[in-house]
N, C-alpha and C. Protein backbone atom coordinates (compact mmCIF):
# COMPACT_ATOMS: atom_id res chain seq x y z
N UNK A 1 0.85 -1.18 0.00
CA UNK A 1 0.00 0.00 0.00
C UNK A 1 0.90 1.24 0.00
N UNK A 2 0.67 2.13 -0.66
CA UNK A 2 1.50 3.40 -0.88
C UNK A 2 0.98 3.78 0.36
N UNK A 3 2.69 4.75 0.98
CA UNK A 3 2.89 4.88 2.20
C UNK A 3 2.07 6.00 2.80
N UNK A 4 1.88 6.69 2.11
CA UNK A 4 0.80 8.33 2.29
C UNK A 4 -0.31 7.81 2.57
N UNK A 5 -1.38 6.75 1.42
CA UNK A 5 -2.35 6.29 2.22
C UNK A 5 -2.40 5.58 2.95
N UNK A 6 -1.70 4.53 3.15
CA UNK A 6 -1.24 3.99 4.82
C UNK A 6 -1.50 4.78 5.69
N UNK A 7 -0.82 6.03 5.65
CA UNK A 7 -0.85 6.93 6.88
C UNK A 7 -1.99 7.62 6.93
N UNK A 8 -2.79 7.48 5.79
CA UNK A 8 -4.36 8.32 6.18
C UNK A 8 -5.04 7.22 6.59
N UNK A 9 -5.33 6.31 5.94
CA UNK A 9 -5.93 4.97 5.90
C UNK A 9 -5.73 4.39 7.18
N UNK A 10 -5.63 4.22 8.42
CA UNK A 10 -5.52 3.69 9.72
C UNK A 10 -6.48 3.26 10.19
N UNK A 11 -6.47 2.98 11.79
CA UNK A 11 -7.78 2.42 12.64
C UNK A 11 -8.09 4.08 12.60
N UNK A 12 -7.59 5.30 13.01
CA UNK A 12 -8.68 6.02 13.25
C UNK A 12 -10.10 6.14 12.17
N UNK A 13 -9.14 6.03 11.06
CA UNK A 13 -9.95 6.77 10.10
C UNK A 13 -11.93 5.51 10.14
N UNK A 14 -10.97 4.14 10.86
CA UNK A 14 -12.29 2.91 10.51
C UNK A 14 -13.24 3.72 11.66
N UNK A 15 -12.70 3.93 13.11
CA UNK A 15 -13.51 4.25 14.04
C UNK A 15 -13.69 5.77 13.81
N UNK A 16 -13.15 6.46 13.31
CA UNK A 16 -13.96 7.85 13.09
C UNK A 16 -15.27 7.30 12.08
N UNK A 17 -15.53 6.86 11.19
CA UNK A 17 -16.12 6.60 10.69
C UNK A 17 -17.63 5.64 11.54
N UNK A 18 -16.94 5.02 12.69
CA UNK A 18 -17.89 4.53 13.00
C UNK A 18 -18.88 5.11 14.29
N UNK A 19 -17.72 6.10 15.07
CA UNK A 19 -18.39 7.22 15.97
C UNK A 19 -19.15 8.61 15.34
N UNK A 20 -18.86 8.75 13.71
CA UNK A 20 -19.07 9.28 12.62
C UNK A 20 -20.34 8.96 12.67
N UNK A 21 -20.81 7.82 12.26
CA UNK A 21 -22.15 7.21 11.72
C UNK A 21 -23.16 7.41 13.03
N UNK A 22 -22.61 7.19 14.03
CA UNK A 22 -23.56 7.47 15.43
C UNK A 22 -23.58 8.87 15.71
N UNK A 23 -22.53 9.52 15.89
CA UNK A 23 -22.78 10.64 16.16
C UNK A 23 -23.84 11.79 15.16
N UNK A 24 -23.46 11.41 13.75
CA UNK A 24 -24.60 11.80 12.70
C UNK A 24 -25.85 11.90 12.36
N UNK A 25 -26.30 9.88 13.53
CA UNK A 25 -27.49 9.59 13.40
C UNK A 25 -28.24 10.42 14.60
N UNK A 26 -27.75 10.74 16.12
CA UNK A 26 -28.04 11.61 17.06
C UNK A 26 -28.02 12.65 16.78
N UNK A 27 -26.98 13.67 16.21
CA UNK A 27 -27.14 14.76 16.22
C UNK A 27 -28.23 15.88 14.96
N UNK A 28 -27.74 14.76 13.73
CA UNK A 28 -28.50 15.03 12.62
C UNK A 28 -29.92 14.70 12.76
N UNK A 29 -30.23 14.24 13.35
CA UNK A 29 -31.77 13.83 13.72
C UNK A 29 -32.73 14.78 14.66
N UNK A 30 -31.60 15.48 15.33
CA UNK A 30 -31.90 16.03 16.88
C UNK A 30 -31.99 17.73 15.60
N UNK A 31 -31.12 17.94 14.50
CA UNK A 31 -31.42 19.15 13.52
C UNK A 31 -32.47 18.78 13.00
N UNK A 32 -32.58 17.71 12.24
CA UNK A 32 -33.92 18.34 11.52
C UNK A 32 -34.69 17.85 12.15
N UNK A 33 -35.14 17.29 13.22
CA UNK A 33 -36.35 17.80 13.84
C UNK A 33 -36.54 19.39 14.75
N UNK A 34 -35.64 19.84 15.09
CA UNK A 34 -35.55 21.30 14.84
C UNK A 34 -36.51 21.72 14.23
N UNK A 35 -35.45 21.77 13.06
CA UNK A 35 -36.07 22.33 11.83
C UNK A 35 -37.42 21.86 11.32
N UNK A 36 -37.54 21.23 11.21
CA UNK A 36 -38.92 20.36 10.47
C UNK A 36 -40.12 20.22 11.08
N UNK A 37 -40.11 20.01 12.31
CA UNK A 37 -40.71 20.07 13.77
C UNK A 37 -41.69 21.03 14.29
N UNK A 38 -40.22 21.38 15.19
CA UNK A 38 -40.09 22.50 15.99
C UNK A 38 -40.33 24.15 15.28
N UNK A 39 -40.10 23.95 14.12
CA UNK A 39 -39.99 25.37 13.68
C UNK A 39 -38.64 26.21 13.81
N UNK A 40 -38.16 25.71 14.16
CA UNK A 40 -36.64 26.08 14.61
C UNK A 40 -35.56 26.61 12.86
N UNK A 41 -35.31 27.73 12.71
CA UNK A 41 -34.90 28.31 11.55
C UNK A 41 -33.58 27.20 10.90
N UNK A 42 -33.15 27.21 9.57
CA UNK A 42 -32.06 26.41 8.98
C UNK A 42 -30.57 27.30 9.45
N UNK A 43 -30.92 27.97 10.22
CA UNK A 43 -29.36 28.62 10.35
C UNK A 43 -29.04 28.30 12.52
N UNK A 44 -30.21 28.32 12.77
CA UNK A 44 -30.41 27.81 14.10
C UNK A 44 -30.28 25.96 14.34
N UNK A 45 -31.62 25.70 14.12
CA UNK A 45 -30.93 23.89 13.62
C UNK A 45 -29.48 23.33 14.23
N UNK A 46 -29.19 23.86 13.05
CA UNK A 46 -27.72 23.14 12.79
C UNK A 46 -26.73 23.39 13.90
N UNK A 47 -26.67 24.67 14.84
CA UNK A 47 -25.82 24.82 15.34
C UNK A 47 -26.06 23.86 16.79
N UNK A 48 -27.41 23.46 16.76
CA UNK A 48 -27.56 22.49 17.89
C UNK A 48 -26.86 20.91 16.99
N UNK A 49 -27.22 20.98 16.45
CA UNK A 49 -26.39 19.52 15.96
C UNK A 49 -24.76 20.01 16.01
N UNK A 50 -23.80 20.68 15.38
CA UNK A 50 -22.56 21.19 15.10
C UNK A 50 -21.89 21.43 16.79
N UNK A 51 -23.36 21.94 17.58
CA UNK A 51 -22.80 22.05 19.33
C UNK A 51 -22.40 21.11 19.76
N UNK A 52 -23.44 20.15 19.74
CA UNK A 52 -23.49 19.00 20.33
C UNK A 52 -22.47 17.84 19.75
N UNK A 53 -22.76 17.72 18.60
CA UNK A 53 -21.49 16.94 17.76
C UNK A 53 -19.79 17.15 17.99
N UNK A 54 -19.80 18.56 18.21
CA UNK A 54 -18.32 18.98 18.61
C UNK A 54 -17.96 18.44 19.73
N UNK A 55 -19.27 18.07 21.30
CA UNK A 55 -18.78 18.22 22.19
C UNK A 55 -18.22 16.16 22.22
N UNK A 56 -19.06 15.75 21.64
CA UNK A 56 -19.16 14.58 21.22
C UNK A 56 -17.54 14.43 20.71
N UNK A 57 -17.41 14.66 19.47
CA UNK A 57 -16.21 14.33 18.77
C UNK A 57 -14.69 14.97 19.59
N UNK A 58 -14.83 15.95 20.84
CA UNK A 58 -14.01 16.38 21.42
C UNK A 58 -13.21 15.26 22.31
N UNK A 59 -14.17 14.90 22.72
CA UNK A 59 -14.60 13.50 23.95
C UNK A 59 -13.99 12.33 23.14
N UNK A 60 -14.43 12.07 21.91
CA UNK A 60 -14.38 11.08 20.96
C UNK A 60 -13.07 10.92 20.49
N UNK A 61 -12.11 12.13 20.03
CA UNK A 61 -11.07 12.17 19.39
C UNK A 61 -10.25 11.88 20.43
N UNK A 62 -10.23 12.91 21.58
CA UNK A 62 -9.96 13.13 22.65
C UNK A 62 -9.50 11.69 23.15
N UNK A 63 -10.01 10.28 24.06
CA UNK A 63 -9.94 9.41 24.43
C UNK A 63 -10.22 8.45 23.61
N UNK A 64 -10.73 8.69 22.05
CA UNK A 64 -10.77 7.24 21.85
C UNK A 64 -10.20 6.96 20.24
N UNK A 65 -10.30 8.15 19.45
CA UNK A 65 -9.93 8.28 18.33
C UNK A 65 -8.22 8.36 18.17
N UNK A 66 -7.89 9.57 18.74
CA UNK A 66 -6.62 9.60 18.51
C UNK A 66 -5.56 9.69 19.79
N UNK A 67 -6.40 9.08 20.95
CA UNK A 67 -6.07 8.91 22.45
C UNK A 67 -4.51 9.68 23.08
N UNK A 68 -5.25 11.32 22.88
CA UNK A 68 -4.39 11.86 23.12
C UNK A 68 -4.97 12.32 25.15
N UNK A 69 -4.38 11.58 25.64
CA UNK A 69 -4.76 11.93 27.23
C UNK A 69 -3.94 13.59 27.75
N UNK A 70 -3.46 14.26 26.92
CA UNK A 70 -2.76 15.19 27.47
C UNK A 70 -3.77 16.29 27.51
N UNK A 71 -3.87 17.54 28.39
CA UNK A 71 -4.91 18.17 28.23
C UNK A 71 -3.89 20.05 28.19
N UNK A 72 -4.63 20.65 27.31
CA UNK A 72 -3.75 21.68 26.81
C UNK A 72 -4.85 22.92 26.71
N UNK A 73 -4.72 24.14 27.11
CA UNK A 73 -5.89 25.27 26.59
C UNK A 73 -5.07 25.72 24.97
N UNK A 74 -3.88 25.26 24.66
CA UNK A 74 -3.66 25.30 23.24
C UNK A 74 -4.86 24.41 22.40
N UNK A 75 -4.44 23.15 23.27
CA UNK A 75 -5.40 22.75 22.32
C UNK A 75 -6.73 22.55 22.05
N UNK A 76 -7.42 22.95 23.55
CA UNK A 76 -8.83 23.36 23.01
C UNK A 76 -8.85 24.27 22.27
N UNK A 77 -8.16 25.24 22.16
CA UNK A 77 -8.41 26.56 21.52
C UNK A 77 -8.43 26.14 20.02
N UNK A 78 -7.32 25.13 19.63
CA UNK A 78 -7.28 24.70 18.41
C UNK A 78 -8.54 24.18 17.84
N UNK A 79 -8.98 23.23 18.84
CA UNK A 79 -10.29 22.44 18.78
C UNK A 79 -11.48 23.33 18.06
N UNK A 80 -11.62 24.43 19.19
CA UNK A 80 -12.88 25.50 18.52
C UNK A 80 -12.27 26.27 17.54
N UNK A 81 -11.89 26.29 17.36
CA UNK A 81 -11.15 27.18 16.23
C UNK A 81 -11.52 26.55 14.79
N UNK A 82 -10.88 25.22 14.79
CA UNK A 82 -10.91 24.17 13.77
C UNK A 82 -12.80 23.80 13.41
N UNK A 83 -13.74 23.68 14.68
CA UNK A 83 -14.82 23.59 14.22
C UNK A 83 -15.55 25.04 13.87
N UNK A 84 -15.13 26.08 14.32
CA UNK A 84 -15.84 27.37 13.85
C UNK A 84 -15.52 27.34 12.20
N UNK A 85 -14.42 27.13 11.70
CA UNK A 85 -13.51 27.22 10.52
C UNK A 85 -14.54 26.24 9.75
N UNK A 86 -14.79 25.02 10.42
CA UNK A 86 -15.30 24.09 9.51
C UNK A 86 -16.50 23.98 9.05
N UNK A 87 -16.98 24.58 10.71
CA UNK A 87 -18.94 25.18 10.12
C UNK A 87 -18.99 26.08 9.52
N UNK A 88 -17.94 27.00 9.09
CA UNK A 88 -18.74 28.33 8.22
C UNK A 88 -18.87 28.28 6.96
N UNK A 89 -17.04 26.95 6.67
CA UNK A 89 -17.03 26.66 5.54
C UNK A 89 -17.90 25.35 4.83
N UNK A 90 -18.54 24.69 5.86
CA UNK A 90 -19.25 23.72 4.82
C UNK A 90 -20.42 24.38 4.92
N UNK A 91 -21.16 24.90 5.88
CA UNK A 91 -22.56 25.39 5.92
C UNK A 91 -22.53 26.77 5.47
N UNK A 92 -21.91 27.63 4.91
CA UNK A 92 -21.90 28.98 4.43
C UNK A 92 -21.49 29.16 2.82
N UNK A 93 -20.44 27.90 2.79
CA UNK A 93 -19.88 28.28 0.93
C UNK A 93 -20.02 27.07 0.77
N UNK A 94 -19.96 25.47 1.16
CA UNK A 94 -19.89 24.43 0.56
C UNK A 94 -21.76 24.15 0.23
N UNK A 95 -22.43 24.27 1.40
CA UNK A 95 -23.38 23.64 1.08
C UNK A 95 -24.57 24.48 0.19
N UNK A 96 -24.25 26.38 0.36
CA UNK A 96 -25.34 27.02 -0.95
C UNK A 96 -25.10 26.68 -2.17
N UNK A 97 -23.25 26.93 -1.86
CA UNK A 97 -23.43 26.47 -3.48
C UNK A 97 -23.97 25.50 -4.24
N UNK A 98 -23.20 23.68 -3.47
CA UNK A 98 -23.79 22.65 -4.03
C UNK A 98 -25.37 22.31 -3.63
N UNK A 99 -26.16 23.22 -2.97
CA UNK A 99 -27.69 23.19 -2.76
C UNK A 99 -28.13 23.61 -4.27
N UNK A 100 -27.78 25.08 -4.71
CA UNK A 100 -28.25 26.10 -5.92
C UNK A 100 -27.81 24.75 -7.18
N UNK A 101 -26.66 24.16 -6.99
CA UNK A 101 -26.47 23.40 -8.24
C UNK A 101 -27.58 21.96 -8.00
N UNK A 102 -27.44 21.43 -7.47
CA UNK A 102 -28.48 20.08 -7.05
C UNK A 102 -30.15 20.18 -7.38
N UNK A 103 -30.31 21.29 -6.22
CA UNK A 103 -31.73 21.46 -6.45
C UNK A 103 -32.86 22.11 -7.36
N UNK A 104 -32.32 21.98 -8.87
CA UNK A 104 -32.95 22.37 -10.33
C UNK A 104 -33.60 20.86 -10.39
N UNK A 105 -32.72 19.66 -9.98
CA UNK A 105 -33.32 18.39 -10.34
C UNK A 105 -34.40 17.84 -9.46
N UNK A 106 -35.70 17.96 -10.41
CA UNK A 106 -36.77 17.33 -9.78
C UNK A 106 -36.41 16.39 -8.40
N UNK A 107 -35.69 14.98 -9.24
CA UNK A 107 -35.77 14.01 -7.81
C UNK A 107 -34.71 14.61 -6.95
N UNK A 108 -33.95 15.27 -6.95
CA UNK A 108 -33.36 15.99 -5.77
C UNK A 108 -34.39 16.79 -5.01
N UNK A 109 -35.20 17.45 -5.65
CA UNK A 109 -35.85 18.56 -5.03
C UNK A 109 -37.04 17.38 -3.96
N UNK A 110 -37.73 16.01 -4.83
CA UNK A 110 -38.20 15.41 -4.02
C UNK A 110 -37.84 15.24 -2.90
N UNK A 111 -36.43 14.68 -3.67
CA UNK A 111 -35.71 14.00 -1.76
C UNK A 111 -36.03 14.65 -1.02
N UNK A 112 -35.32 16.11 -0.70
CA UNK A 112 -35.53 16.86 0.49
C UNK A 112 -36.88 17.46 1.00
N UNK A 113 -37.46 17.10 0.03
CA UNK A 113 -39.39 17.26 0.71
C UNK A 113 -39.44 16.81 1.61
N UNK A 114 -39.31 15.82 2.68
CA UNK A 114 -39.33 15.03 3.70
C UNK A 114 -39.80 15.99 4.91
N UNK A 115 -39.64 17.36 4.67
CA UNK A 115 -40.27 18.58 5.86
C UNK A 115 -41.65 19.23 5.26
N UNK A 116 -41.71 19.12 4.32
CA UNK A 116 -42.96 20.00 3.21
C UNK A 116 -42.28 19.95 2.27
N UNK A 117 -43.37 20.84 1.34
CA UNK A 117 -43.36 21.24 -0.04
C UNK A 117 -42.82 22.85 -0.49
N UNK A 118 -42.98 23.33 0.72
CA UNK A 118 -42.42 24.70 1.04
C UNK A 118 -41.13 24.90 0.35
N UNK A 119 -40.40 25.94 -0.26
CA UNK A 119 -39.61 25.92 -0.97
C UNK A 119 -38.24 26.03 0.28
N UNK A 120 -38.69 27.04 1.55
CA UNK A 120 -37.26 27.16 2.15
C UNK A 120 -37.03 25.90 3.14
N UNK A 121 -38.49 25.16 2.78
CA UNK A 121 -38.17 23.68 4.00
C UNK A 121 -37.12 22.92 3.32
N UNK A 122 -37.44 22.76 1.90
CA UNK A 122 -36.85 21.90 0.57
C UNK A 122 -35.50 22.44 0.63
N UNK A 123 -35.18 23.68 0.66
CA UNK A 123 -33.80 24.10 0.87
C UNK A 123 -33.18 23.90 1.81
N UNK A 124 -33.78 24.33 3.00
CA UNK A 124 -33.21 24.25 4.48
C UNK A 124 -32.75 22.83 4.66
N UNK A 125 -33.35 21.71 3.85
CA UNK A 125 -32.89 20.67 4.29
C UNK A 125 -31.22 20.08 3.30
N UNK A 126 -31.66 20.29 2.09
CA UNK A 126 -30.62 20.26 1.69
C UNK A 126 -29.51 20.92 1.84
N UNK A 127 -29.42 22.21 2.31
CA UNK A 127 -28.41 22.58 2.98
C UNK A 127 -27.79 22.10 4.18
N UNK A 128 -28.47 21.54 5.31
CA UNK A 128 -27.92 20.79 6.30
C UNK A 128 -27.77 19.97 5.78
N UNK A 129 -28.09 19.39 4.89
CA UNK A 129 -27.26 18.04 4.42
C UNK A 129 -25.91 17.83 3.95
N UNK A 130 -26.06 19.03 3.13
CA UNK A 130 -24.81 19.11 2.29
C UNK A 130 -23.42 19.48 3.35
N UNK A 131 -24.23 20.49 4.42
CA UNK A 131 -23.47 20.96 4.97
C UNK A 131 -23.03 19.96 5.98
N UNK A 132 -23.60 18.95 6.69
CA UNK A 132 -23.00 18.57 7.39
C UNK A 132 -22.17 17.37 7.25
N UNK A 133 -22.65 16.89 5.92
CA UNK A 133 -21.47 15.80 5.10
C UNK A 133 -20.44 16.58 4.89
N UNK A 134 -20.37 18.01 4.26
CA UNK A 134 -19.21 18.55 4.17
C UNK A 134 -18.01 18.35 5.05
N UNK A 135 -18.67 19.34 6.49
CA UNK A 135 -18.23 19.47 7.74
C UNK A 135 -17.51 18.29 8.14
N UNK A 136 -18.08 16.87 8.31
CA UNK A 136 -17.82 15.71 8.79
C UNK A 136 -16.40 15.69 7.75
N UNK A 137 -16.36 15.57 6.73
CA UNK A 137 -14.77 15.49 5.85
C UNK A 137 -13.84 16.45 6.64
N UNK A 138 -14.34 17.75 6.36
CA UNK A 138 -13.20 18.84 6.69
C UNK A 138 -12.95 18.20 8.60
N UNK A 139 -13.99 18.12 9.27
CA UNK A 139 -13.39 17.65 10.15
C UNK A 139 -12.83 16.72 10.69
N UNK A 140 -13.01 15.75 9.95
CA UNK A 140 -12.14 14.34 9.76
C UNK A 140 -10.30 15.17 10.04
N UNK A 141 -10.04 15.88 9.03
CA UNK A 141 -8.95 16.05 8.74
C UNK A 141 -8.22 17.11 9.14
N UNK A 142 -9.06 18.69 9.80
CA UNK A 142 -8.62 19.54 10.97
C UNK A 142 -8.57 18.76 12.35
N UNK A 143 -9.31 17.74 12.70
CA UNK A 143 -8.82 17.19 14.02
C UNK A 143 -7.88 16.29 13.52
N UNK A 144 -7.23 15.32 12.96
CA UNK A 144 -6.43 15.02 13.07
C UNK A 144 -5.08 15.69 12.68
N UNK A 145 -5.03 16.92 11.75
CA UNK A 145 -3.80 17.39 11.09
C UNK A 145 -3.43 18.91 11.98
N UNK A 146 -4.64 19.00 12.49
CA UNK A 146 -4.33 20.57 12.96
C UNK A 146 -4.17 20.23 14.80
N UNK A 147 -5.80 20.00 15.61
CA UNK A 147 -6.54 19.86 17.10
C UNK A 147 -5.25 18.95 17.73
N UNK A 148 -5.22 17.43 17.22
CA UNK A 148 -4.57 16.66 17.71
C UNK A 148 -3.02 16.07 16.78
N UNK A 149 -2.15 16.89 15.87
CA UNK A 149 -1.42 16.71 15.09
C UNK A 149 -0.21 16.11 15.72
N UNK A 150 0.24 16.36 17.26
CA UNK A 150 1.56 15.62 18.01
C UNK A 150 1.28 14.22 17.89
N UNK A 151 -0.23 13.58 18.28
CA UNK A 151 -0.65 12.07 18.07
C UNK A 151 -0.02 11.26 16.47
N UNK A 152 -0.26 12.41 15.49
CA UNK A 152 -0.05 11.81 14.32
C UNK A 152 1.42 12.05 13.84
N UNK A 153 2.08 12.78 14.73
CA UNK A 153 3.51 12.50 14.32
C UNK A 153 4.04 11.50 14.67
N UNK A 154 3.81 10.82 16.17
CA UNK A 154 4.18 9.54 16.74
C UNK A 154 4.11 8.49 15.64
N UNK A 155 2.62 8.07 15.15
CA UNK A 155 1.99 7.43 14.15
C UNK A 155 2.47 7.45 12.95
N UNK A 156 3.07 8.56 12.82
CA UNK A 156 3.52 8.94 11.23
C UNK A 156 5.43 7.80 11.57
N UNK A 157 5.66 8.03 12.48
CA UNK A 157 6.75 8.19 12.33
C UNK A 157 6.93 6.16 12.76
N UNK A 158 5.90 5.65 13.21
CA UNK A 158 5.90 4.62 13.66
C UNK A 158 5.61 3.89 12.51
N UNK A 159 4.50 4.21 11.41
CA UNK A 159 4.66 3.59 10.38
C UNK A 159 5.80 3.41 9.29
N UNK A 160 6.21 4.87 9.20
CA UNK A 160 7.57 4.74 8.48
C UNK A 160 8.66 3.80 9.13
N UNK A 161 8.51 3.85 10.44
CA UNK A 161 9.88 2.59 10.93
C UNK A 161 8.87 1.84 10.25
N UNK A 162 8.24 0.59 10.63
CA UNK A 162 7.34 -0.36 9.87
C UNK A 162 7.62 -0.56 8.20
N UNK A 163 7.90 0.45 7.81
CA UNK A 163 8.04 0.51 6.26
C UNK A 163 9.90 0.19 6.28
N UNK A 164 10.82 0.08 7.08
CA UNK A 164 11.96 0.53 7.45
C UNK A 164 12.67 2.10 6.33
N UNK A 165 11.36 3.11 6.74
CA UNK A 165 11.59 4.39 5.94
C UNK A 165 12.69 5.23 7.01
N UNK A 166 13.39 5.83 7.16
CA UNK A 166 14.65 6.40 7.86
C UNK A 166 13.50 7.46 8.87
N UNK A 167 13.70 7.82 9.97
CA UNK A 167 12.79 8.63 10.85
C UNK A 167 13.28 9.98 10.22
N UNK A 168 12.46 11.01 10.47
CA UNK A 168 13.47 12.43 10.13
C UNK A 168 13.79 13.06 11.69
């Protein structure tokens, strides 16, 4: 296996994926009923899912993902930093745009009916969608390269012995 994806390709990436899928199904569920529900606006929503999910994946990365037990106000700071960065950019530029391109197509526009027929329900939803699949990538890869990056030098450097690649 080429050595770069080796080093992305790991157990975190299997169990992010699988605290991923739970945490998505809780928090994303807990938005659009918000939204869909409650009455709760598409710019409000989300930040209860994105709250709650952060505090989740903090906890998550934290002790079980990339089991960094050291505790730092660097690196919380990094932490919020990295998810403010990540919500503005998937829910502010990733997900209007690919909403405006998607939703011309009828069965797209169906899908997201699932709240009404209303045009900003139909939007509102596809935008949390888009946006929070976005988010989940970008944050895949600010918590591990940026929040918790000392973990992945160990790792980095443990696979390259494994490869017998020279340490730097």
């Amino acid at each position: 296996m080429n050595k770069r994806l080796k080093r992305m390709v790991d157990r975190t990436l299997v169990y992010y994926v699988i605290i991923g899928i739970l945490n998505f199904i809780v928090c994303t569920a807990l938005m659009f009923l918000l939204f869909n529900v409650c009455g709760f606006s598409d710019h409000v929503a989300p930040l209860f899912n994105y709250g709650l999910g952060s505090v989740i994946w903090y906890l998550a990365c934290r002790y079980i993902l990339f089991r960094d037990m050291g505790h730092s106000w660097q690196q919380l700071a990094r932490f919020l930093l990295e998810v403010v960065v990540c919500y503005l950019i998937s829910y502010y530029l990733i997900a209007p745009l690919l909403s405006k391109a998607l939703l011309p197509n009828p069965r797209v526009r169906r899908f997201f009916s699932f709240g009404g027929e209303e045009e900003d329900m139909i939007c509102g939803n596809c935008e949390m969608t888009i946006g929070t699949a976005a988010y989940a990538i970008l944050n895949y890869f600010g918590q591990r390269y940026f929040v918790f990056s000392g973990r992945y030098e160990l790792h980095r450097k443990r696979c390259d012995a494994e490869d017998g690649a020279p340490e730097e």
